[in-house]
Protein backbone atom coordinates (compact mmCIF):
# COMPACT_ATOMS: atom_id res chain seq x y z
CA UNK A 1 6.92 20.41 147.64
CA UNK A 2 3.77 22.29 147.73
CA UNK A 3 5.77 25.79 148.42
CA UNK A 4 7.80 25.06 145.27
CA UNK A 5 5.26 24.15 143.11
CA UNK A 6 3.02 26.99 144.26
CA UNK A 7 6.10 29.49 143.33
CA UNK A 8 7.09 27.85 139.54
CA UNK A 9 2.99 28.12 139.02
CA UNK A 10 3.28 31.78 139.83
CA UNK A 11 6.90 32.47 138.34
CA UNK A 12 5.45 30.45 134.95
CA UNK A 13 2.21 32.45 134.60
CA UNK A 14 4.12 36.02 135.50
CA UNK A 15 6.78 35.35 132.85
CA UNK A 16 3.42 34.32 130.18
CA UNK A 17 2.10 37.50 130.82
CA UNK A 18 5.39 39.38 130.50
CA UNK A 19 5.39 37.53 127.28
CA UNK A 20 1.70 38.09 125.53
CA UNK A 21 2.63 41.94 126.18
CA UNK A 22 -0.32 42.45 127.20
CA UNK A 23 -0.47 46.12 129.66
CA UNK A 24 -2.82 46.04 132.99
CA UNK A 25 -0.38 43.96 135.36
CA UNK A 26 -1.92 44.69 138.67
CA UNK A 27 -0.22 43.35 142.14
CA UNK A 28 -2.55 43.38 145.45
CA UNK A 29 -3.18 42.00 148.76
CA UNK A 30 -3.51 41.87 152.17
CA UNK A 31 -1.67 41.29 155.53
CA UNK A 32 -1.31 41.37 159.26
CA UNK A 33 0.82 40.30 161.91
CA UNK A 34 0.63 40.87 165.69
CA UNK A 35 2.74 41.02 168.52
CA UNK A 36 0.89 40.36 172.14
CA UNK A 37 1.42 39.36 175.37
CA UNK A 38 -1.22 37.99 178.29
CA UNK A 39 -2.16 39.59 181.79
CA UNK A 40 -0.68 35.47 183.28
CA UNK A 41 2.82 35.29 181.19
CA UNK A 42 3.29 34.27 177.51
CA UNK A 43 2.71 35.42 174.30
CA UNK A 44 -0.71 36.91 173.19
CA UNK A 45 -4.18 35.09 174.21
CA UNK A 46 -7.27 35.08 171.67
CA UNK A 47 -10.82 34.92 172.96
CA UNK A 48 -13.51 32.45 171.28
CA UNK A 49 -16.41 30.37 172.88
CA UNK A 50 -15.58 26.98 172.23
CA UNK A 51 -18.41 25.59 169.37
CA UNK A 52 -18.66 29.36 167.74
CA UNK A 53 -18.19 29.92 164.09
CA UNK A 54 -16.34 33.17 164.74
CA UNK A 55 -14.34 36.27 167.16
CA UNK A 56 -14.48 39.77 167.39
CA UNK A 57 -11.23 40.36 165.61
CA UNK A 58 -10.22 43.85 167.32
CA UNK A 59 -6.90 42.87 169.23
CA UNK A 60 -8.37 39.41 168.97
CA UNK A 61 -5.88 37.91 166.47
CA UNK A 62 -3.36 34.86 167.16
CA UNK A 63 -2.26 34.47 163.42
CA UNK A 64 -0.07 36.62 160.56
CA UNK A 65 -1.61 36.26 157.25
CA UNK A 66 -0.31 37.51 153.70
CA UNK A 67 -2.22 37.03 150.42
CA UNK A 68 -0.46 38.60 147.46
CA UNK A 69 -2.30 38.42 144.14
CA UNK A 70 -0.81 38.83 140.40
CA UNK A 71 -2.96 39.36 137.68
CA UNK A 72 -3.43 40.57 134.60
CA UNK A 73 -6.16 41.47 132.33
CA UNK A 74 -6.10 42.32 128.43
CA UNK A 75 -7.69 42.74 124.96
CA UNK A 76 -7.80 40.83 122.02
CA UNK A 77 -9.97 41.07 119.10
CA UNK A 78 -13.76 41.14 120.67
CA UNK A 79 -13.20 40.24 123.87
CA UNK A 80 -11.37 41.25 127.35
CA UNK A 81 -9.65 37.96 129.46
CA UNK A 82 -8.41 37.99 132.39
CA UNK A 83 -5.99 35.64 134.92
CA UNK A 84 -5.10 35.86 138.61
CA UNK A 85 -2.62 34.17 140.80
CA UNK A 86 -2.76 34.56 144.95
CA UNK A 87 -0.18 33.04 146.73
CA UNK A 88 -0.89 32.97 150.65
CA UNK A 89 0.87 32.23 153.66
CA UNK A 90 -0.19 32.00 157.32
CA UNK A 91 0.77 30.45 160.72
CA UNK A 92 -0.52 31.17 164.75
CA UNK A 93 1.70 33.75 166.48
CA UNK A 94 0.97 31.02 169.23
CA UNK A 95 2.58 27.58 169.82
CA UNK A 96 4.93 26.22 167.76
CA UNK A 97 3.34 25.41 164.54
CA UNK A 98 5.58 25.86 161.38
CA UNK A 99 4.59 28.65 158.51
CA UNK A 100 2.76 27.38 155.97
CA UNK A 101 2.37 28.56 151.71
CA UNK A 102 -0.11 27.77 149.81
CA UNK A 103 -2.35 29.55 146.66
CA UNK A 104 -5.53 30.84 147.41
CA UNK A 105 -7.05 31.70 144.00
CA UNK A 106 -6.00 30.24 140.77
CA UNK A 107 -8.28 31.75 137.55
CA UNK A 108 -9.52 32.71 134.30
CA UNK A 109 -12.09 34.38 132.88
CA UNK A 110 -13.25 35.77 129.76
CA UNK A 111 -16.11 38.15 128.44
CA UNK A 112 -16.72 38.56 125.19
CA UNK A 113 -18.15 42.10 124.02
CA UNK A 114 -21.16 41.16 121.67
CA UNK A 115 -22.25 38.82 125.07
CA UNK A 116 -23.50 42.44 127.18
CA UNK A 117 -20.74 41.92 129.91
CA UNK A 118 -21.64 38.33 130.41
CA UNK A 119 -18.76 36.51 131.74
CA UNK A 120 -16.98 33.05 131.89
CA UNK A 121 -14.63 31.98 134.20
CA UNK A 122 -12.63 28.72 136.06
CA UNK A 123 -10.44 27.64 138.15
CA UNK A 124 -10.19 28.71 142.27
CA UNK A 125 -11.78 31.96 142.67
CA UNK A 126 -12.96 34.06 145.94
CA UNK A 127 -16.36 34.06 144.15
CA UNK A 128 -18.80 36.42 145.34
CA UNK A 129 -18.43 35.61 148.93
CA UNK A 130 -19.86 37.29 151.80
CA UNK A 131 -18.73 38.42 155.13
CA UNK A 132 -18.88 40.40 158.05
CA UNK A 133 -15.97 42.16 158.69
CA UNK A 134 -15.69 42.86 162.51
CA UNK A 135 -15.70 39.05 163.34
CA UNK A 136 -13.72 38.07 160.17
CA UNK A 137 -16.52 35.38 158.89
CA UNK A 138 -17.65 34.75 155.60
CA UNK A 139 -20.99 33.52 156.06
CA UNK A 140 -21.57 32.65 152.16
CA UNK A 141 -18.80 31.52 150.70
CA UNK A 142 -19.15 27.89 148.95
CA UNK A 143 -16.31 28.36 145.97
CA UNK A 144 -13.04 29.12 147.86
CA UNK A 145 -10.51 26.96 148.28
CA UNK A 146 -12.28 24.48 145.39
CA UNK A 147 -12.26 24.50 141.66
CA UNK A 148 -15.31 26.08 140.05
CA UNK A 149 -16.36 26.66 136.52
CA UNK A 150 -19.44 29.37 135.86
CA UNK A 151 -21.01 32.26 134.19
CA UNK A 152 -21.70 35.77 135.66
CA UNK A 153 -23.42 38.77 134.97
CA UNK A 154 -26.07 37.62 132.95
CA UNK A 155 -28.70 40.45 132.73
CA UNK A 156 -32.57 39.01 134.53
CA UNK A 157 -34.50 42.09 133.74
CA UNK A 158 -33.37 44.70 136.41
CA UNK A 159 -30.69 42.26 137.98
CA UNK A 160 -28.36 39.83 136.88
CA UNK A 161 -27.59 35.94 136.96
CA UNK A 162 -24.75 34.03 137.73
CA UNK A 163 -24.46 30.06 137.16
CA UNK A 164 -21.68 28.09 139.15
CA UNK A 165 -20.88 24.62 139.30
CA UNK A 166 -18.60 23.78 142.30
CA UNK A 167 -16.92 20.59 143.23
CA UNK A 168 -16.75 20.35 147.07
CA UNK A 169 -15.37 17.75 149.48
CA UNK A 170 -16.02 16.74 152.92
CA UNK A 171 -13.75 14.62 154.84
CA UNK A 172 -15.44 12.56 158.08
CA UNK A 173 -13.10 12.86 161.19
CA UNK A 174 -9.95 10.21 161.00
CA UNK A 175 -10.23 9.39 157.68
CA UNK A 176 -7.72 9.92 154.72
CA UNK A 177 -7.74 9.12 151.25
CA UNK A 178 -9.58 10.37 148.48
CA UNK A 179 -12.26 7.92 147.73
CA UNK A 180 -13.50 8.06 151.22
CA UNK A 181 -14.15 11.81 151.17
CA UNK A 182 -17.82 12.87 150.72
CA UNK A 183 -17.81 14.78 147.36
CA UNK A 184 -20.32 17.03 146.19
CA UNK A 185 -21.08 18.37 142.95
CA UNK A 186 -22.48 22.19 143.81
CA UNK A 187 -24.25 24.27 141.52
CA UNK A 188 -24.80 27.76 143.01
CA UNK A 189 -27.66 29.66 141.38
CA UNK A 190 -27.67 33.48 142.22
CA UNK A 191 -29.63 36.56 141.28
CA UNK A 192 -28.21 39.61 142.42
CA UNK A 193 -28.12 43.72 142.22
CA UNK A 194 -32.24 43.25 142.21
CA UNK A 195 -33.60 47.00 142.91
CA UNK A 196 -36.47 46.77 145.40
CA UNK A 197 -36.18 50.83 147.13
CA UNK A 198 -33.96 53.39 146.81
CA UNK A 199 -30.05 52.28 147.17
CA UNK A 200 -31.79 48.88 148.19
CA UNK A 201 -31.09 45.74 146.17
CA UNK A 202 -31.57 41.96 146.73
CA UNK A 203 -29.23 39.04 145.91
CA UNK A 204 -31.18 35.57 145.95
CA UNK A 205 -29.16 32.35 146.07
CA UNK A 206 -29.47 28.68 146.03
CA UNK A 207 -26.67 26.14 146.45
CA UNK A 208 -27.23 22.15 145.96
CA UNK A 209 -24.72 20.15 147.99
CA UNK A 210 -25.63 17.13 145.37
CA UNK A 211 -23.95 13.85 146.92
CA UNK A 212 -21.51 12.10 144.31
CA UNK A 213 -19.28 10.06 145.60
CA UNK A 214 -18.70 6.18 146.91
CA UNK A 215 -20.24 6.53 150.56
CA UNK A 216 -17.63 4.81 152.40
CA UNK A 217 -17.64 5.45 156.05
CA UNK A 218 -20.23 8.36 156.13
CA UNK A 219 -23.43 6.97 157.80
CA UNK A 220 -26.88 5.89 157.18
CA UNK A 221 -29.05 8.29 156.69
CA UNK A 222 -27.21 11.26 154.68
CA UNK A 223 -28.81 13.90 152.53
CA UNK A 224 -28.85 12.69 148.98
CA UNK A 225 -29.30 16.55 148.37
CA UNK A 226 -28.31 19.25 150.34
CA UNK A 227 -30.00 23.31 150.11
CA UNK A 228 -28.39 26.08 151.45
CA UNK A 229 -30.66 29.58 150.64
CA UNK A 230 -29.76 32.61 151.09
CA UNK A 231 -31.57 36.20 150.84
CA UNK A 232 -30.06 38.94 151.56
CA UNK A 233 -30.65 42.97 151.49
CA UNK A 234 -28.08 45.68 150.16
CA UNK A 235 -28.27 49.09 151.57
CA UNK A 236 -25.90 52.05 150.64
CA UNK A 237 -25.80 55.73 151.51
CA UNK A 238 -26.89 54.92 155.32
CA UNK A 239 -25.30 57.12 157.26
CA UNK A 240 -22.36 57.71 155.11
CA UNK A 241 -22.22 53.71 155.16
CA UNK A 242 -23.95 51.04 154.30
CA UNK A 243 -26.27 48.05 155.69
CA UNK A 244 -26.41 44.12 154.52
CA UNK A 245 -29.21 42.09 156.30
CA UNK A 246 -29.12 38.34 155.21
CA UNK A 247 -31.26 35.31 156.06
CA UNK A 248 -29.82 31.65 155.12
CA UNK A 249 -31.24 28.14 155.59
CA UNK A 250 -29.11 24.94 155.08
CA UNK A 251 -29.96 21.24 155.43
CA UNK A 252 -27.77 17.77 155.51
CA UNK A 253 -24.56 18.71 154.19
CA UNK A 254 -25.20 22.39 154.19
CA UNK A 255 -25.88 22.26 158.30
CA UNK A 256 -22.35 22.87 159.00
CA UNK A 257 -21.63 26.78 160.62
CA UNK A 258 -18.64 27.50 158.87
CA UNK A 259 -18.58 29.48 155.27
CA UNK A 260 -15.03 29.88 155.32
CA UNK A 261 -12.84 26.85 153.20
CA UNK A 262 -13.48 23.59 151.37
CA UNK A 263 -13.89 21.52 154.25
CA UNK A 264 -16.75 23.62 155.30
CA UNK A 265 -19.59 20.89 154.46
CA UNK A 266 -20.96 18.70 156.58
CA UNK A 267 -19.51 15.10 156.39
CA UNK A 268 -22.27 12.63 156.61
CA UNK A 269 -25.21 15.58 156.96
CA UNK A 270 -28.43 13.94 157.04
CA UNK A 271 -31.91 15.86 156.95
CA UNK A 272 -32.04 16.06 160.60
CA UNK A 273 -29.27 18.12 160.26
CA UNK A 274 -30.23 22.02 159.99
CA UNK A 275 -29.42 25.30 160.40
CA UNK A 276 -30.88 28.29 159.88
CA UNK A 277 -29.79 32.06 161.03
CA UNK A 278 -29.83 36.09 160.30
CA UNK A 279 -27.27 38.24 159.85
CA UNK A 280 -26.93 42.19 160.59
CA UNK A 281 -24.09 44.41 159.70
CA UNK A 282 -24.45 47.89 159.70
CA UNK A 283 -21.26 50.30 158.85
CA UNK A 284 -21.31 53.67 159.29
CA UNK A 285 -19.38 57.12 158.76
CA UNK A 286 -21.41 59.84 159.65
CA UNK A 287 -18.96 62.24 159.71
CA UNK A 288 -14.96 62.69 159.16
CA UNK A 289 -14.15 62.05 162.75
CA UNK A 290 -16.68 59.39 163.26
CA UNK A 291 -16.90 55.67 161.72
CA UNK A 292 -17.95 52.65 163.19
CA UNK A 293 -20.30 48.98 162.84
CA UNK A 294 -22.80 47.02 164.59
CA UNK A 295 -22.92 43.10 163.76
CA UNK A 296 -25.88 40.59 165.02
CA UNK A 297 -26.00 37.21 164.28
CA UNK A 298 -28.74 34.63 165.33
CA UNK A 299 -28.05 30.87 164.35
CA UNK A 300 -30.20 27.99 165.10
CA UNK A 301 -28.76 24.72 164.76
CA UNK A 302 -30.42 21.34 164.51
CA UNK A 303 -29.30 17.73 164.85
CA UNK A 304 -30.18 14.44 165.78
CA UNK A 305 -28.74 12.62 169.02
CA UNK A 306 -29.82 12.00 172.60
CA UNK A 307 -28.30 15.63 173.55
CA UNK A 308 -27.12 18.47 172.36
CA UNK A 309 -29.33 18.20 169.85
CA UNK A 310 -28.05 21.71 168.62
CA UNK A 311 -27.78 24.94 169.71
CA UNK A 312 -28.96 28.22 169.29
CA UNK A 313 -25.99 30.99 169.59
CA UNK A 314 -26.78 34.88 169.86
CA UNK A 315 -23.65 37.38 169.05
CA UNK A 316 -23.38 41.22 168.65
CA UNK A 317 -20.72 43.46 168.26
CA UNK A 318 -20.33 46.76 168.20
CA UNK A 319 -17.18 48.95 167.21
CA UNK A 320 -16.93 52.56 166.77
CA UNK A 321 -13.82 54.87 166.29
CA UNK A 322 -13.22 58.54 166.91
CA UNK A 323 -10.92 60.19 164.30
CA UNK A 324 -9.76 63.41 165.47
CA UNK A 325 -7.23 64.08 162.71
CA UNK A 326 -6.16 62.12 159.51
CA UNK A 327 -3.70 59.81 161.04
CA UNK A 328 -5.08 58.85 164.17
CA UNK A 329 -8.32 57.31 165.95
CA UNK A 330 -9.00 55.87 168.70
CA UNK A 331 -11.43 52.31 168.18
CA UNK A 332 -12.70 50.27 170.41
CA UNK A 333 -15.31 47.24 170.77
CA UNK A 334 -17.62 45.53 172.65
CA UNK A 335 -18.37 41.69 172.10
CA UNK A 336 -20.99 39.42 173.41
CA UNK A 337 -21.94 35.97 172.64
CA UNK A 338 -24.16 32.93 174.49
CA UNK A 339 -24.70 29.62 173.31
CA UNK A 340 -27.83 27.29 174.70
CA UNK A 341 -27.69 23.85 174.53
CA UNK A 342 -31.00 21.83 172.71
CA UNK A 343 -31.63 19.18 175.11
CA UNK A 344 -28.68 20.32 176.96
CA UNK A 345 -26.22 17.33 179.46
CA UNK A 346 -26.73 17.71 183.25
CA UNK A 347 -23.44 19.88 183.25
CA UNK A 348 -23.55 22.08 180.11
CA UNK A 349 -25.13 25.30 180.59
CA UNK A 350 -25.13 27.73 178.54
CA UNK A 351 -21.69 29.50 177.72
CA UNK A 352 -21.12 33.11 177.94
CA UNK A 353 -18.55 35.47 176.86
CA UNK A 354 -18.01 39.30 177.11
CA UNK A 355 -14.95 40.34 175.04
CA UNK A 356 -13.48 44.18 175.73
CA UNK A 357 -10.96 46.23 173.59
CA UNK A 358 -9.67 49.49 173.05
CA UNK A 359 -7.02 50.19 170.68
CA UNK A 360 -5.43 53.49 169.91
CA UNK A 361 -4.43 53.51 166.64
CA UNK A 362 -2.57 55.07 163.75
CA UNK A 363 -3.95 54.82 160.24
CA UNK A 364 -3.76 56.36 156.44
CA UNK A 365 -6.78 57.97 155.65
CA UNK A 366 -10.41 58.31 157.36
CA UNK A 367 -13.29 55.60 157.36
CA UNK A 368 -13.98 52.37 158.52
CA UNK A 369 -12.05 50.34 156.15
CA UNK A 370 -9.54 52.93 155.84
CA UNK A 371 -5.81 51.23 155.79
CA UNK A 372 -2.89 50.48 156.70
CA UNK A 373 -3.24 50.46 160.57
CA UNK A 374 -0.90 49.99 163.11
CA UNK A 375 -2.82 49.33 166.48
CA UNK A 376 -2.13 49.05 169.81
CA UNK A 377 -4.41 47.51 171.77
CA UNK A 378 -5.71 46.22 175.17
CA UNK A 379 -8.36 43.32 175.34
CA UNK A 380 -9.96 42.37 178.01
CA UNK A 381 -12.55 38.83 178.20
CA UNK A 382 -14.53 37.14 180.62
CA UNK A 383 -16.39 33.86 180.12
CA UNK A 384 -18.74 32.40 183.17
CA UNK A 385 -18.54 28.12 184.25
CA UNK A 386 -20.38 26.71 181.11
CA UNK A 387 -18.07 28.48 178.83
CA UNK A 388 -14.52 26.87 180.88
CA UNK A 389 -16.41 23.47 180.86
CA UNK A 390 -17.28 23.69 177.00
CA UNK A 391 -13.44 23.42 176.37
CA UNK A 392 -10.51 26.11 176.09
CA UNK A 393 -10.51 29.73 175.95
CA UNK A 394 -7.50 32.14 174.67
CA UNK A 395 -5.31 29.19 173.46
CA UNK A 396 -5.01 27.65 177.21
CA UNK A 397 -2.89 30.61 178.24
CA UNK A 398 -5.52 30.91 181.81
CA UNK A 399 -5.88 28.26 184.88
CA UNK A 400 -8.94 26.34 184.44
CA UNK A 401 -10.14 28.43 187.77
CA UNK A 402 -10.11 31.48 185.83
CA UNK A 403 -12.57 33.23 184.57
CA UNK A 404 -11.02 36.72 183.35
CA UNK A 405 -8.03 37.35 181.49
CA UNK A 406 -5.94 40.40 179.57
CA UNK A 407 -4.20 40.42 176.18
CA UNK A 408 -2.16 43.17 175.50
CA UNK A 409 0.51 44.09 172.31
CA UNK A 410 0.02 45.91 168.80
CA UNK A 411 -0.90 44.75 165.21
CA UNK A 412 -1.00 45.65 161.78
CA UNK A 413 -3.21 45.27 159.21
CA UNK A 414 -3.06 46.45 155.41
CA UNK A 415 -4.84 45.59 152.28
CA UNK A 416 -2.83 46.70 149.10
């Protein structure tokens, strides 16, 4: 039902903008799809820490993904509109769980000329979300997959201003319904494109996770309001690259590690409930044949109980590629991530994982973020006791005595 209402939505509002003959139809996207196979028998194994927010994607990837957006944009008297329809569809290249379809963005917007390139817009929007690409996380990211109403581009003096209103759920574990959801109404204050040195700018952010709903079956003690804030620092022309170095502190609701998704609040988040951490991406192309990036993140986490009363996790990547010619490179990566325990159980430890991968690799054009790509790849992980206690690593494909393992195969990855 949802596939088939998903395509009429996106068959109705192709044929209206056949109809208003209006000119800039654009059609983009993105995809990839692996094959893979593990070093003990199966199909391909994908390395995590159990209780981390992310993976070094290189040869990492158990899923095929497609978004494929229509939009249009056009003119009328005054003022330029625009809508957008992405239709998605994604499933594990492990196990047996079926395809699914859904739409990922759903929205309009409209800016009137005599406004100075301020903007409105609604609807479901990737909304100025943030990420690190190497590990695949978006580590501010409050608006997608929930409907949103704002303004943009407003000029602040040397910056701009946008104003969002967000309405965000949170569903507690083993519940259904809707009235038993913890809703939150979200207003996301940013100022952004702030110049502060040469090729330097800051964006400044505050969301409010503001609790509106009936409290059923959420606990005593939850965060009427919620924070998340955000800094963060825009570098270009680095090393033919550029640099984004963020700092973000969330309480109650905002506590959660995930960015990524409308169920990414915290259910029941109290103010005990924290998290703060520090982000570090550097990408780089200092010359043709050379390209590469260097990820940190630090995350503290805070919350009330008798143990594990949080954790603080410590990951860095780095993944460079030699380009010798126009159509081929060779990239690899190294991975590293340890979690320790607050007031860690007699048995916890603290979990530890190396993660290996080299991936010869074919590719249109030069640059980090140059695409398509058709890899093939070789991945090699290793974990220590803590991290095989903690819970399952590369989708159960090892013995619960091992400690190593391989994943092999080749992917694909475009954005169009």
């Amino acid at each position: 039902m949802l596939a088939g209402n998903a395509a009429r939505a996106i068959a109705i509002g192709a044929l209206a903008m056949v109809a208003s003959g209006a000119s800039a139809l654009e059609f983009h996207g993105y995809f990839r799809d692996s094959l893979g196979f593990n070093s003990f028998g199966g199909g391909q194994a994908c390395f995590q820490l159990p209780g981390s927010d992310f993976k070094a994607r290189l040869g990492n990837e158990c899923d095929r993904y497609l978004e494929a957006a229509l939009a249009e944009t056009g003119k009328v008297t005054g003022a330029e509109w625009r809508v957008e329809f992405m239709a998605a569809s994604g499933m594990p290249t492990t196990g047996a769980a079926a395809n699914t379809f859904f739409l990922q963005q759903m929205w309009a917007s409209l800016e009137v000329e005599s406004w100075g390139g301020v903007t409105l817009w609604g609807g479901r929007r990737f909304y100025r979300r943030h990420d690190v690409h190497g590990i695949d996380w978006f580590y501010w990211n409050p608006a997608q997959g929930s409907v949103a109403v704002g303004i943009e581009d407003v000029p602040v003096g040397a910056g701009k201003a946008a104003l969002t209103l967000i309405r965000m759920d949170a569903t507690p574990a083993g519940t259904t319904g809707d009235f038993v959801r913890g809703t939150y109404a979200v207003p996301d204050l940013r100022v952004y494109d702030l110049p502060v040195n040469p090729d330097g700018t800051l964006e400044i952010g505050v969301d409010l996770a503001l609790a509106y709903d009936q409290n059923r079956t959420l606990g005593a003690g939850r965060a009427a309001v919620s924070p998340l804030f955000t800094l963060q620092h825009n570098q270009t022309r680095i090393l033919g690259g550029s640099n984004t170095l963020a700092f973000q502190y969330g309480l109650g609701a905002f506590a959660h590690g995930s960015g990524n998704g409308p169920d990414q609040l915290l259910a029941g988040g109290t103010t005990g409930d924290r998290q703060w951490r520090v982000i570090e991406h550097l990408v780089v192309n200092p010359a043709p044949e050379v390209s590469g990036a260097i990820a940190l993140v630090y995350q503290d986490k805070s919350a009330p109980g008798p143990t594990r009363k949080g954790s603080r996790t410590f990951s860095a990547e780095i993944r460079p590629a030699y380009q010798p010619c126009d159509h081929f490179k060779l990239a690899a990566d190294v991975f590293y991530q340890t979690i320790s325990f607050k007031d860690p159980g007699p048995l916890d430890g603290t979990p530890t994982l190396v993660k290996l991968t080299a991936a010869p690799t074919f590719v249109l054009g030069r640059g980090y973020y140059a695409r398509p790509e058709l890899r093939f790849f070789a991945t090699h992980a290793a974990w220590n006791d803590a991290a095989a206690r903690a819970g399952t690593i590369g989708n159960g494909a090892f013995p619960t005595d091992r400690r190593s393992g391989w994943s092999f195969g080749a992917s694909m990855e475009l954005w169009f």
